[in-house]
N, C-alpha and C. Protein backbone atom coordinates (compact mmCIF):
# COMPACT_ATOMS: atom_id res chain seq x y z
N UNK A 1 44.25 -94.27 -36.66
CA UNK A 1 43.73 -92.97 -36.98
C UNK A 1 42.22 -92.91 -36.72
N UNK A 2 41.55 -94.06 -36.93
CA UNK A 2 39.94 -93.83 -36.87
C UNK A 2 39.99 -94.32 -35.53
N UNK A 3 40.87 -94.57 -34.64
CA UNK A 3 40.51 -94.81 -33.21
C UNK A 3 40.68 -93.46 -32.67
N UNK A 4 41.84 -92.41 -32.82
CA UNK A 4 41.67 -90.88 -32.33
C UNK A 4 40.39 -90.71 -32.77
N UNK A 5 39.83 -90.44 -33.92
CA UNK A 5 38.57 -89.92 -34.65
C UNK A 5 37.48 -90.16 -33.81
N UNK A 6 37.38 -91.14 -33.20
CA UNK A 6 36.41 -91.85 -32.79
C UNK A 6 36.05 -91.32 -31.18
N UNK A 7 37.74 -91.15 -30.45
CA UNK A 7 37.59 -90.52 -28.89
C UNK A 7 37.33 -89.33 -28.93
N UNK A 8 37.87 -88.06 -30.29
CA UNK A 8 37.54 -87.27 -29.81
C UNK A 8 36.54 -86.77 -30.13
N UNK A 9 35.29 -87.80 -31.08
CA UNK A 9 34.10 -87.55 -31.13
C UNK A 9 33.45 -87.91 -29.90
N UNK A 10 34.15 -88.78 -29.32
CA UNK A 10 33.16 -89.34 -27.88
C UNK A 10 33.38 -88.13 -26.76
N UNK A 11 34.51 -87.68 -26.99
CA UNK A 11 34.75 -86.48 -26.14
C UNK A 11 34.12 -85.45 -26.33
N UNK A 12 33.51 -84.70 -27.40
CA UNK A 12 32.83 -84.20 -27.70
C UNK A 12 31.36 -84.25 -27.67
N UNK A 13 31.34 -85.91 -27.64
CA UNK A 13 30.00 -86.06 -27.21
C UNK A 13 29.45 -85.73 -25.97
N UNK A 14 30.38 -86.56 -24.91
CA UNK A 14 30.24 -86.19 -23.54
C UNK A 14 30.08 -84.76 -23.24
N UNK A 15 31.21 -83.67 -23.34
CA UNK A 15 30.93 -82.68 -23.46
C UNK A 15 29.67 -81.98 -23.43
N UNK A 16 28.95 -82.13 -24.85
CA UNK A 16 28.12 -81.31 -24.91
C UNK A 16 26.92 -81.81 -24.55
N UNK A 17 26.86 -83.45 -23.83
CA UNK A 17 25.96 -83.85 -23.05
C UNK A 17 25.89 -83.46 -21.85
N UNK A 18 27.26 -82.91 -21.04
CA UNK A 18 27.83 -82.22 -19.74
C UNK A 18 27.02 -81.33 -20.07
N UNK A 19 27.39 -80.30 -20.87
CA UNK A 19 26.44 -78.82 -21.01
C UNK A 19 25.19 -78.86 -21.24
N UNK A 20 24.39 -79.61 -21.49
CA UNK A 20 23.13 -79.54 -21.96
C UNK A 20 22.60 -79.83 -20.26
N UNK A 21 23.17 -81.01 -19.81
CA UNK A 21 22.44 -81.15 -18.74
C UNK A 21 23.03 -80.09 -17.97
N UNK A 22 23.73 -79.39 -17.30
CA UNK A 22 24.05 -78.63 -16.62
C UNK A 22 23.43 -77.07 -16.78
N UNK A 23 23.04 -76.87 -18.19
CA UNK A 23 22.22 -76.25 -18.61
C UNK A 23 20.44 -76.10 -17.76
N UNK A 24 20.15 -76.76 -18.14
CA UNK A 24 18.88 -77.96 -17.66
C UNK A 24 18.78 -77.43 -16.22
N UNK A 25 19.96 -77.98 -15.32
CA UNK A 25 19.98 -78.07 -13.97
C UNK A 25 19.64 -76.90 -13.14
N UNK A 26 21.18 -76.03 -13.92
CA UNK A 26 21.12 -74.79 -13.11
C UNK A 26 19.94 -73.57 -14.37
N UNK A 27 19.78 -73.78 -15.15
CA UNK A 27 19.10 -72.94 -16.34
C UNK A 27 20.42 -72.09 -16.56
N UNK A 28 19.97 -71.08 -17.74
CA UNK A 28 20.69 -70.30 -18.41
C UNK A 28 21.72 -69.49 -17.57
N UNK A 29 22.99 -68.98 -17.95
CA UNK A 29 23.78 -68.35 -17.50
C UNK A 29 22.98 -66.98 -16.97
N UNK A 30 22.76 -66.60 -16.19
CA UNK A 30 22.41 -65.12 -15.72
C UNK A 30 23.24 -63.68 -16.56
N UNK A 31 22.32 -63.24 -16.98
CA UNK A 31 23.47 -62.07 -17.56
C UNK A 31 22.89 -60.59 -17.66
N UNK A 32 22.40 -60.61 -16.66
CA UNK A 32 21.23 -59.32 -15.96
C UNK A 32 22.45 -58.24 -15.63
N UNK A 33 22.10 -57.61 -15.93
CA UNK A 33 22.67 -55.99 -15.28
C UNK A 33 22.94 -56.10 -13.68
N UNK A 34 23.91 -56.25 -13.17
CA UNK A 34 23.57 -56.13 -11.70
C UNK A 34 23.92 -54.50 -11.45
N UNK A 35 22.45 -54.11 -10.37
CA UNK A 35 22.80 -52.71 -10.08
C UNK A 35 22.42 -52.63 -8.45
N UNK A 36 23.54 -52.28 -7.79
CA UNK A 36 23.44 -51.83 -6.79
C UNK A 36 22.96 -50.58 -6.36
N UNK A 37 21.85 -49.99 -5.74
CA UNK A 37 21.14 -48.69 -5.86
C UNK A 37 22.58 -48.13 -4.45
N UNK A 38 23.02 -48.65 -3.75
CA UNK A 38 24.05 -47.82 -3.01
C UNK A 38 25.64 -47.76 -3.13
N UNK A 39 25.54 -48.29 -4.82
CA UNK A 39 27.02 -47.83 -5.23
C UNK A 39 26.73 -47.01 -6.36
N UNK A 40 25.35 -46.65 -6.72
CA UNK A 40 24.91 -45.48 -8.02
C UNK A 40 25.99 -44.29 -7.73
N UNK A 41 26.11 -43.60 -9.18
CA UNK A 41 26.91 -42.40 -8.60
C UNK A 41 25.33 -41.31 -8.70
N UNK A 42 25.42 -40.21 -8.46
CA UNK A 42 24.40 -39.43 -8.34
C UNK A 42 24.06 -38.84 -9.68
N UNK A 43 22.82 -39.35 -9.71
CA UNK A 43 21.76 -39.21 -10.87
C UNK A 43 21.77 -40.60 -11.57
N UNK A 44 22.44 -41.62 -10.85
CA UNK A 44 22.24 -42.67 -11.70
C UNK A 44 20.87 -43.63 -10.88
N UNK A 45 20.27 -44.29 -11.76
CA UNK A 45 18.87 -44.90 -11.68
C UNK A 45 19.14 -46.55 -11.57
N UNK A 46 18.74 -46.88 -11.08
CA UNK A 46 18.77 -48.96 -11.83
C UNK A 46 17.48 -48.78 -12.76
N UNK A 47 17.33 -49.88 -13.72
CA UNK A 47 16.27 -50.36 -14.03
C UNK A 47 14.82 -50.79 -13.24
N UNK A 48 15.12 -51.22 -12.12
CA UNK A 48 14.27 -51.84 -11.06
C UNK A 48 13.32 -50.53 -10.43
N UNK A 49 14.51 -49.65 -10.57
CA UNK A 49 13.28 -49.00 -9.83
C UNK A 49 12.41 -48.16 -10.98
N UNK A 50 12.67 -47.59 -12.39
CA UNK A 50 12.54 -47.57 -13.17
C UNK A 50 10.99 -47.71 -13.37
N UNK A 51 11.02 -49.26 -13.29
CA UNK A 51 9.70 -50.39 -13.59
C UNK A 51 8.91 -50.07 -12.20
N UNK A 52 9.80 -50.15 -10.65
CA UNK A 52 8.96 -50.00 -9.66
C UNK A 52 8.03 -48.70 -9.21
N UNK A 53 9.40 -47.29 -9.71
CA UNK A 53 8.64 -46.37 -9.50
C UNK A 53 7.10 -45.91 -11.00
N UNK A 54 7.86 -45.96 -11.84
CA UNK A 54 7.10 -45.20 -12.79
C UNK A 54 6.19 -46.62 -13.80
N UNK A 55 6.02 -47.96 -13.82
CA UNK A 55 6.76 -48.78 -14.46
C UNK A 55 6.55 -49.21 -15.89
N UNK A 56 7.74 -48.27 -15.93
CA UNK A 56 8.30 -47.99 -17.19
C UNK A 56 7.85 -46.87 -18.21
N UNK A 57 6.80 -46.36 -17.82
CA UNK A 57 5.95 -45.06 -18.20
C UNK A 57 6.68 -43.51 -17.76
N UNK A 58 7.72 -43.82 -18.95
CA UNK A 58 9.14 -42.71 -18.97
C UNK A 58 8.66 -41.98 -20.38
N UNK A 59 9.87 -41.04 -20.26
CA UNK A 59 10.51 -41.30 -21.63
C UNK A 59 11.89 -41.28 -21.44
N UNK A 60 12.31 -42.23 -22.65
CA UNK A 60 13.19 -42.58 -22.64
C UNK A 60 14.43 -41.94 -23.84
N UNK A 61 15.77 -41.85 -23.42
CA UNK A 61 16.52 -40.69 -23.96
C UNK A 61 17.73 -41.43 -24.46
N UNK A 62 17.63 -42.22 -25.66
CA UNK A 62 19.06 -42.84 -25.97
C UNK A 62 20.00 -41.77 -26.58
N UNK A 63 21.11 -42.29 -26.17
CA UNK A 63 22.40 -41.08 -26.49
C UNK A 63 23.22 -41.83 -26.95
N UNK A 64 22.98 -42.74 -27.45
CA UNK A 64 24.11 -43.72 -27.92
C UNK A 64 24.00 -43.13 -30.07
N UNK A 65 24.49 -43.27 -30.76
CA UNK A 65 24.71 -43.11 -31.82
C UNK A 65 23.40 -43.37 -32.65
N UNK A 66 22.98 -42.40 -33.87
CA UNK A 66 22.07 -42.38 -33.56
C UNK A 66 21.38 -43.39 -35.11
N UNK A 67 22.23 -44.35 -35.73
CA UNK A 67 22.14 -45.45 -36.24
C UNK A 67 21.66 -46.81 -35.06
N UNK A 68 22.74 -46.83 -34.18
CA UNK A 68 22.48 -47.63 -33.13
C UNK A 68 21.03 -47.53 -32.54
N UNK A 69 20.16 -46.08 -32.37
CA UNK A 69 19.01 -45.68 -31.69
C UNK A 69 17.99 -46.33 -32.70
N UNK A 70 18.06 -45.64 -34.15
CA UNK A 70 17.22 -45.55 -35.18
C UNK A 70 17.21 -47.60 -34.92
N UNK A 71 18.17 -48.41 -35.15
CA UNK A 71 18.19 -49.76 -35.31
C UNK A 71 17.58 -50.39 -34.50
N UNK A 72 17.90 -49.97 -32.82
CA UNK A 72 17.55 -51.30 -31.76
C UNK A 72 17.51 -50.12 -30.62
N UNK A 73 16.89 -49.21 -30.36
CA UNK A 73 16.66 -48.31 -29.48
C UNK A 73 15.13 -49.01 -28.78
N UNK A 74 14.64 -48.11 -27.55
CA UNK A 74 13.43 -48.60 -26.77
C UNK A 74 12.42 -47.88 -28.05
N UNK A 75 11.75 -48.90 -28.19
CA UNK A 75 10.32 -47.77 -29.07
C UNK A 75 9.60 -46.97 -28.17
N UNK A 76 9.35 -45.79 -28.78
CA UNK A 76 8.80 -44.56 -28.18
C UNK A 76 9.70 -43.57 -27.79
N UNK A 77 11.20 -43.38 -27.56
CA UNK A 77 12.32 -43.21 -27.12
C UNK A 77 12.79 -41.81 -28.10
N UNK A 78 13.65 -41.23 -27.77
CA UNK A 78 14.05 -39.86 -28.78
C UNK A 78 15.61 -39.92 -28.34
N UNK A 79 16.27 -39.68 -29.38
CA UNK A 79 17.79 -39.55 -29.81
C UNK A 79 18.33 -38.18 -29.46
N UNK A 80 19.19 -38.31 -28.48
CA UNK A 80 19.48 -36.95 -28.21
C UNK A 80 21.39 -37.31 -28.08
N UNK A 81 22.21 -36.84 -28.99
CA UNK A 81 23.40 -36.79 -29.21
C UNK A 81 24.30 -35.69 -28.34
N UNK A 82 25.24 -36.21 -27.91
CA UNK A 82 26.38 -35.62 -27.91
C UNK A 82 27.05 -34.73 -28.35
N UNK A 83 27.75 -35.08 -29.64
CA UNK A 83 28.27 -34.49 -30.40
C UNK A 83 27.20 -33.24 -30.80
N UNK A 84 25.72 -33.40 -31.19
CA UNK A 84 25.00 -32.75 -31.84
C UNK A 84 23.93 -32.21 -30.81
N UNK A 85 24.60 -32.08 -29.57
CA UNK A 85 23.50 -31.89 -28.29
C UNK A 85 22.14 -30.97 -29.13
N UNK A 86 22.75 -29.79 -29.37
CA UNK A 86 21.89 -28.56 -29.56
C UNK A 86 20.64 -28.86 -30.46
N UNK A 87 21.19 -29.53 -31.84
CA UNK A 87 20.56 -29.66 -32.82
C UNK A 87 19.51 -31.31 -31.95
N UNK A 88 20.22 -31.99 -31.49
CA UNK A 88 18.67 -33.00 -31.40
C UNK A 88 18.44 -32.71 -29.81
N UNK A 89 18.85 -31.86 -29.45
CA UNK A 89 17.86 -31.70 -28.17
C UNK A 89 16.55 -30.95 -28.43
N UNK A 90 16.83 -30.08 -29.38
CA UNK A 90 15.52 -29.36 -30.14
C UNK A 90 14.61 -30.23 -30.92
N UNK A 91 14.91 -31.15 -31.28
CA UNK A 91 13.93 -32.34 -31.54
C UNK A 91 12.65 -32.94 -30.29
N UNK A 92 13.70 -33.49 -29.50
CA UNK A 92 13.09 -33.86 -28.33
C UNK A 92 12.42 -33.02 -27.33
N UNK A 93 13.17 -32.01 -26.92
CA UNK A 93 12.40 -30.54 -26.06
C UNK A 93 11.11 -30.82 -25.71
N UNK A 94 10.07 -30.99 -26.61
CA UNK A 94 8.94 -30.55 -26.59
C UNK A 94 8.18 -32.43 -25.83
N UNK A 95 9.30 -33.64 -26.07
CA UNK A 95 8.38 -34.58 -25.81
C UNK A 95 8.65 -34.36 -23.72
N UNK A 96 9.67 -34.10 -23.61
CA UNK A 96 10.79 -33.97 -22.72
C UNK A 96 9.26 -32.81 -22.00
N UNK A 97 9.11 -31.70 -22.22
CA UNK A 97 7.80 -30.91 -21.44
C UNK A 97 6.74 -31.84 -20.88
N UNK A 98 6.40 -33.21 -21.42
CA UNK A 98 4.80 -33.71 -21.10
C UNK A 98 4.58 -33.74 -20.19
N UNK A 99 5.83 -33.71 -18.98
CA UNK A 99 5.85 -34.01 -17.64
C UNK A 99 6.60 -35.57 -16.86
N UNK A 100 6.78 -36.40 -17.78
CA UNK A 100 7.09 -37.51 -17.65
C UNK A 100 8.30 -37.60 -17.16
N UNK A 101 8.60 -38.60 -15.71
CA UNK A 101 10.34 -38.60 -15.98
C UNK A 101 10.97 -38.88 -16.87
N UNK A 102 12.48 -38.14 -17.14
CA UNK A 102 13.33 -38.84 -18.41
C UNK A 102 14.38 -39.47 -17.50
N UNK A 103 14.64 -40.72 -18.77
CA UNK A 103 15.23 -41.82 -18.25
C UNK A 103 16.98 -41.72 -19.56
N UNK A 104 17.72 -41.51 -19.51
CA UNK A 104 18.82 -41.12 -20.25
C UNK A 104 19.96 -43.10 -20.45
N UNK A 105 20.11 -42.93 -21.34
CA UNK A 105 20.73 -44.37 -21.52
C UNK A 105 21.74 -44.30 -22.91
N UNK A 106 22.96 -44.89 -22.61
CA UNK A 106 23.94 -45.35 -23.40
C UNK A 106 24.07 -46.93 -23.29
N UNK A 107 25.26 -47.32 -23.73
CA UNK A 107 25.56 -48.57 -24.35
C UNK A 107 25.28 -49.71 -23.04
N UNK A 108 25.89 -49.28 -21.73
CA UNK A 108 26.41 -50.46 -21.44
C UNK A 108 26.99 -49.47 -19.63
N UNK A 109 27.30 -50.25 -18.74
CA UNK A 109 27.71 -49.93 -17.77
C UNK A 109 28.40 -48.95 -17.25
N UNK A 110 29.58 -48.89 -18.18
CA UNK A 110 30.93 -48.46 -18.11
C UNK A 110 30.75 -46.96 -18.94
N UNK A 111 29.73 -47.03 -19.56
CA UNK A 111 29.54 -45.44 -20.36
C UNK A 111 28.85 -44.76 -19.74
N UNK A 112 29.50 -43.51 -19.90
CA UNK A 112 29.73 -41.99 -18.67
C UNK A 112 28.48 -41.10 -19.73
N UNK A 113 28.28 -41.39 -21.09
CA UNK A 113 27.74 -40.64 -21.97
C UNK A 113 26.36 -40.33 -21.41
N UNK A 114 25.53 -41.36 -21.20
CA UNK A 114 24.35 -40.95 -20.57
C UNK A 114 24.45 -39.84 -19.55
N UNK A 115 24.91 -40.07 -18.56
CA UNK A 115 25.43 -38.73 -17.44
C UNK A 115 25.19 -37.38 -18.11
N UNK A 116 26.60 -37.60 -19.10
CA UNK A 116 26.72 -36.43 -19.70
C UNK A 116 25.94 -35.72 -20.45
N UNK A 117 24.63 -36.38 -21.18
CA UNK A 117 23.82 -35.79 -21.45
C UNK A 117 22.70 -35.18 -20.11
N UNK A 118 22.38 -36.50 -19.62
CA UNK A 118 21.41 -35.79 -18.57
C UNK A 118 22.30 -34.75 -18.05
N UNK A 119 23.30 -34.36 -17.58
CA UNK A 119 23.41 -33.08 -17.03
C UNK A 119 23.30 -31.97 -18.17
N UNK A 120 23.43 -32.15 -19.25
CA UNK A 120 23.17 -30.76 -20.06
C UNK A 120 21.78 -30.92 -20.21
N UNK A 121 20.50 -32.00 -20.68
CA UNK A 121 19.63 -31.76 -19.84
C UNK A 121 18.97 -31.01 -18.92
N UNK A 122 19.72 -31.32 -17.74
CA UNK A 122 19.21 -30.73 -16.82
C UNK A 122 19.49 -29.25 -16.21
N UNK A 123 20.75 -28.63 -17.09
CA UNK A 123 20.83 -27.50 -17.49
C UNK A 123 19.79 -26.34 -18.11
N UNK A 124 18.58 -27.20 -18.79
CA UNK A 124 17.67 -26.38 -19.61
C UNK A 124 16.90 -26.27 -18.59
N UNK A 125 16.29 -27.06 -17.37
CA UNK A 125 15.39 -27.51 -16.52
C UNK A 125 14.06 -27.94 -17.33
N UNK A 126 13.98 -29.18 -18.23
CA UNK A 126 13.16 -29.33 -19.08
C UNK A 126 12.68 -30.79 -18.31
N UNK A 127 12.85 -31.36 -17.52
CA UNK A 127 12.13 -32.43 -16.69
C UNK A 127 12.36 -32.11 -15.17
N UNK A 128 11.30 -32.33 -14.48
CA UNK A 128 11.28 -32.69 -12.90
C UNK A 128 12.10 -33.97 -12.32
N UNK A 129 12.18 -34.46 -13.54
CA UNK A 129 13.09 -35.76 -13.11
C UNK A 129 13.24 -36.08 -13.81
N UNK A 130 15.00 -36.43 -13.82
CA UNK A 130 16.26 -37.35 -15.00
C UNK A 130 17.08 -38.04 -14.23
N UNK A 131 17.36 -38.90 -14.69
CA UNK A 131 17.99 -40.24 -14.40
C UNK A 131 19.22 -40.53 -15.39
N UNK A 132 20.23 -40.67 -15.76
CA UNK A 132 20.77 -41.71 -16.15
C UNK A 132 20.46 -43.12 -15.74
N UNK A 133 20.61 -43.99 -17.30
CA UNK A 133 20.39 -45.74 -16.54
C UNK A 133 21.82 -46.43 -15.89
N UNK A 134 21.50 -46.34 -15.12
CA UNK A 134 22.75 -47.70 -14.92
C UNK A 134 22.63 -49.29 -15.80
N UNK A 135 23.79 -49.52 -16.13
CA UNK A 135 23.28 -50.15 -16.85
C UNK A 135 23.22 -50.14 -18.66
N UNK A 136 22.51 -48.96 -18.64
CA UNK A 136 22.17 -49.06 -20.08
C UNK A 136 21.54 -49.64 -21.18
N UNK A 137 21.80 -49.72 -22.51
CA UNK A 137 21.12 -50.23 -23.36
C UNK A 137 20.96 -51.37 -23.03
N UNK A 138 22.56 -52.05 -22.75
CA UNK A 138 22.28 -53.37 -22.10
C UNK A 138 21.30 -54.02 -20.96
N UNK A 139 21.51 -53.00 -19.64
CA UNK A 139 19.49 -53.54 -18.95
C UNK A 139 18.83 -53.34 -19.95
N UNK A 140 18.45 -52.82 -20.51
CA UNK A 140 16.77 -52.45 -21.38
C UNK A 140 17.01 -53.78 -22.36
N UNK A 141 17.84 -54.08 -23.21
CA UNK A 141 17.54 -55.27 -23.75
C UNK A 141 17.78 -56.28 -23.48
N UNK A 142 18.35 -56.56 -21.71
CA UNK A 142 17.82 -57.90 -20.90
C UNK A 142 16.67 -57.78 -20.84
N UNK A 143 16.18 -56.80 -20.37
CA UNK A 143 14.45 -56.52 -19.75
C UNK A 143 13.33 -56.74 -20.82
N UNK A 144 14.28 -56.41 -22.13
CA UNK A 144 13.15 -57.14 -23.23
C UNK A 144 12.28 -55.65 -23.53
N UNK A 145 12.86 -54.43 -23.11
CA UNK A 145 12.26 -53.05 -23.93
C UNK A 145 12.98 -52.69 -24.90
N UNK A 146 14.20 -52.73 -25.30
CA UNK A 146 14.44 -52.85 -26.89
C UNK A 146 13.64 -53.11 -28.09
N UNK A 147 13.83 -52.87 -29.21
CA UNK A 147 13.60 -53.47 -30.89
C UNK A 147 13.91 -54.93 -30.30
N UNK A 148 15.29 -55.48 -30.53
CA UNK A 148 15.12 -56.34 -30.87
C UNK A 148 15.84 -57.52 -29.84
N UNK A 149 14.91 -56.98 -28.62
CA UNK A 149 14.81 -58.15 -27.20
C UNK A 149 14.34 -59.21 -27.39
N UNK A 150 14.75 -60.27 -26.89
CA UNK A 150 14.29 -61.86 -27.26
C UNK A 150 12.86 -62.03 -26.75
N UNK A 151 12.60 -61.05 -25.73
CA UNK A 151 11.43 -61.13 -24.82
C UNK A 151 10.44 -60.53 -25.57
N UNK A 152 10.85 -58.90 -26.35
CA UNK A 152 9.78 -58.54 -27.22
C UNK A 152 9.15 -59.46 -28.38
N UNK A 153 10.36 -59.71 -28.96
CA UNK A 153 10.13 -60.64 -30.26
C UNK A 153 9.48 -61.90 -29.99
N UNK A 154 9.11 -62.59 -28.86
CA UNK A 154 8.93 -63.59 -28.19
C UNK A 154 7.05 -62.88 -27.75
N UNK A 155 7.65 -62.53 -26.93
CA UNK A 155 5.88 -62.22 -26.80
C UNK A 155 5.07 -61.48 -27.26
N UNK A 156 5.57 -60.14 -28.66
CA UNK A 156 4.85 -59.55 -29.06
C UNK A 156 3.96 -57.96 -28.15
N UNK A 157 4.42 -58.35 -26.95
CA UNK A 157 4.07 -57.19 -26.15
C UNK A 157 5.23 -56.38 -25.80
N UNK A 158 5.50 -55.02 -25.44
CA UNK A 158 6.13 -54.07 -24.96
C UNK A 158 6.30 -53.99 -23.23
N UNK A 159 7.29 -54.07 -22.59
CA UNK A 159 7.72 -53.69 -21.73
C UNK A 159 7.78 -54.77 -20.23
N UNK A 160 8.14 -54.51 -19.40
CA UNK A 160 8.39 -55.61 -17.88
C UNK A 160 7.58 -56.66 -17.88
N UNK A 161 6.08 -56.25 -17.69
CA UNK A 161 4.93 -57.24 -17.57
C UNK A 161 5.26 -58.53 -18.67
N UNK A 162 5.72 -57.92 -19.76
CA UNK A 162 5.80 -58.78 -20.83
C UNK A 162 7.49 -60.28 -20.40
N UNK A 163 8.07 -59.36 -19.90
CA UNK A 163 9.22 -60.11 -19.53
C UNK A 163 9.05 -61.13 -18.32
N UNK A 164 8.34 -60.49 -17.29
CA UNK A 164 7.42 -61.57 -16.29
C UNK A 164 6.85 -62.35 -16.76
N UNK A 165 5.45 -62.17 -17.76
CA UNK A 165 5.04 -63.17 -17.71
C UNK A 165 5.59 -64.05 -18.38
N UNK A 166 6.18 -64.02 -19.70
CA UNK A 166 7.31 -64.69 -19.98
C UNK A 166 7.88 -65.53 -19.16
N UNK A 167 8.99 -65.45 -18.10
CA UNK A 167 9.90 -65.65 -17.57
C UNK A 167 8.66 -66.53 -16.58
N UNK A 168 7.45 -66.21 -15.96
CA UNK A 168 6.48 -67.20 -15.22
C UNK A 168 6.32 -68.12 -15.93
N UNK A 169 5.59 -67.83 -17.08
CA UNK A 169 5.05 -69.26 -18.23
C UNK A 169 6.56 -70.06 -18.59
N UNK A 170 7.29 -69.58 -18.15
CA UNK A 170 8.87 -70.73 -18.55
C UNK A 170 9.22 -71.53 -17.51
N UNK A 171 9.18 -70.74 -16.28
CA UNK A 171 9.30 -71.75 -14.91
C UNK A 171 8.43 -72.37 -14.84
N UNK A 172 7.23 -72.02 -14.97
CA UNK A 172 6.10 -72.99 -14.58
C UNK A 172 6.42 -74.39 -15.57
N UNK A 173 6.19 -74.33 -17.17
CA UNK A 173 6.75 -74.97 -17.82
C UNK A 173 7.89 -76.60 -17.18
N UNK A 174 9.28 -75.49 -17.02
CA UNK A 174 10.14 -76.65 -16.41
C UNK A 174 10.00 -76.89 -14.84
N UNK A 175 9.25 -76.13 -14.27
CA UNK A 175 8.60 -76.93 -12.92
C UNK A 175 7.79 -78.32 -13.42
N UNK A 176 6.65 -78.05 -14.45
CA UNK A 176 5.81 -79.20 -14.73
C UNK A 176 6.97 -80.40 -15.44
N UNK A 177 8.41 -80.10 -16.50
CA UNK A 177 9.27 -81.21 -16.95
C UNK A 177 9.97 -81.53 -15.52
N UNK A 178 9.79 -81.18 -14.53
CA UNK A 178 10.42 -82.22 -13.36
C UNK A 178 11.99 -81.29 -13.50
N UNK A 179 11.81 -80.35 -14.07
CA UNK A 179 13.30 -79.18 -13.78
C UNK A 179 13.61 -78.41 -12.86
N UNK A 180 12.61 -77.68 -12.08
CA UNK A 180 12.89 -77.21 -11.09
C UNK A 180 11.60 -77.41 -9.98
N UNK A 181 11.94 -77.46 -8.88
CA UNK A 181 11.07 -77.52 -7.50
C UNK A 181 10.84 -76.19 -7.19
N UNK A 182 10.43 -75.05 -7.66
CA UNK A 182 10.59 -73.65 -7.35
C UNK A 182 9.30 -73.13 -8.01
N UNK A 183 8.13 -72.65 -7.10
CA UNK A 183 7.13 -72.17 -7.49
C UNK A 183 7.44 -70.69 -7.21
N UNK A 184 7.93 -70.00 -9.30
CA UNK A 184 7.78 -68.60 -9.13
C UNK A 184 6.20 -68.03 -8.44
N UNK A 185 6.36 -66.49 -7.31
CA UNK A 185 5.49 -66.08 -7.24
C UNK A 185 5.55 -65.09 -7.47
């Protein structure tokens, strides 16, 4: 009995010595939003360009629930519902005039909700430019513009720049432990 005990601690050992180094090797699993800008449906945005055109100097329009917004939404951002279009679009209206593009965002890839607001949106003609994100909440809190992004909470600064330099000072880092041969530029 303490000889099983014993392999399938060694098995376990190995294991999670497999993962650590393989970890190491290749770094973290990738789990970025992939957005193709020529499979967007129309009015949909990536993140990339987002940051490239404007970067990141939006406003930003979560439509996701508005516990979910109030909790872990982009700071600076305004809640504009669905269900309650009328009542919180009259909230927002007036940030929505400054001139700024609006950037419209739900949960996650696969949700149509963002859309659906930016087109009633864009029904009022209250921005020169709206976007749905592709993507969604989920890009914004890879990208580390969320509450509670590993990147915000990590560096204390707001938005892309903050996720770069981040993501530089880490390669450079395991370039200098002999981890990778790859000078980010």
């Amino acid at each position: 009995m303490l000889r099983i005990g014993l392999q399938i601690f060694g098995i376990l050992l190995l294991s999670a010595a497999a993962g650590w180094v393989s970890r190491n090797i290749s770094g973290p699993i990738e789990r970025a939003v992939p957005c193709d800008v020529a499979s967007l449906t129309p009015g949909e945005i990536c993140l990339a360009t987002v940051v490239e055109k404007w970067q990141s100097d939006v406003l930003w329009v979560d439509a996701r629930s508005k516990e979910d917004w109030q909790r872990d939404g982009v700071p600076g951002s305004v809640w504009i519902s669905h269900e309650n279009f009328d009542e919180s679009l009259g909230n927002a209206a007036t940030k929505m005039l400054d001139g700024k593009p609006v950037i419209v965002y739900c949960s996650a890839v696969g949700c149509d909700t963002s859309k659906e607001v930016a087109n009633r949106i864009r029904s009022f003609h209250l921005a020169s430019e709206l976007h749905a994100l592709h993507g969604g909440w989920k890009a914004l809190h890879q990208a580390g513009l969320t509450k509670s992004s590993k990147w915000r909470n990590r560096g204390g600064g707001v938005g892309i720049s903050t996720v770069i330099d981040t993501f530089e000072a880490e390669a450079e880092q395991a370039q200098k432990a002999g981890l990778v041969a790859v000078k980010v530029t």
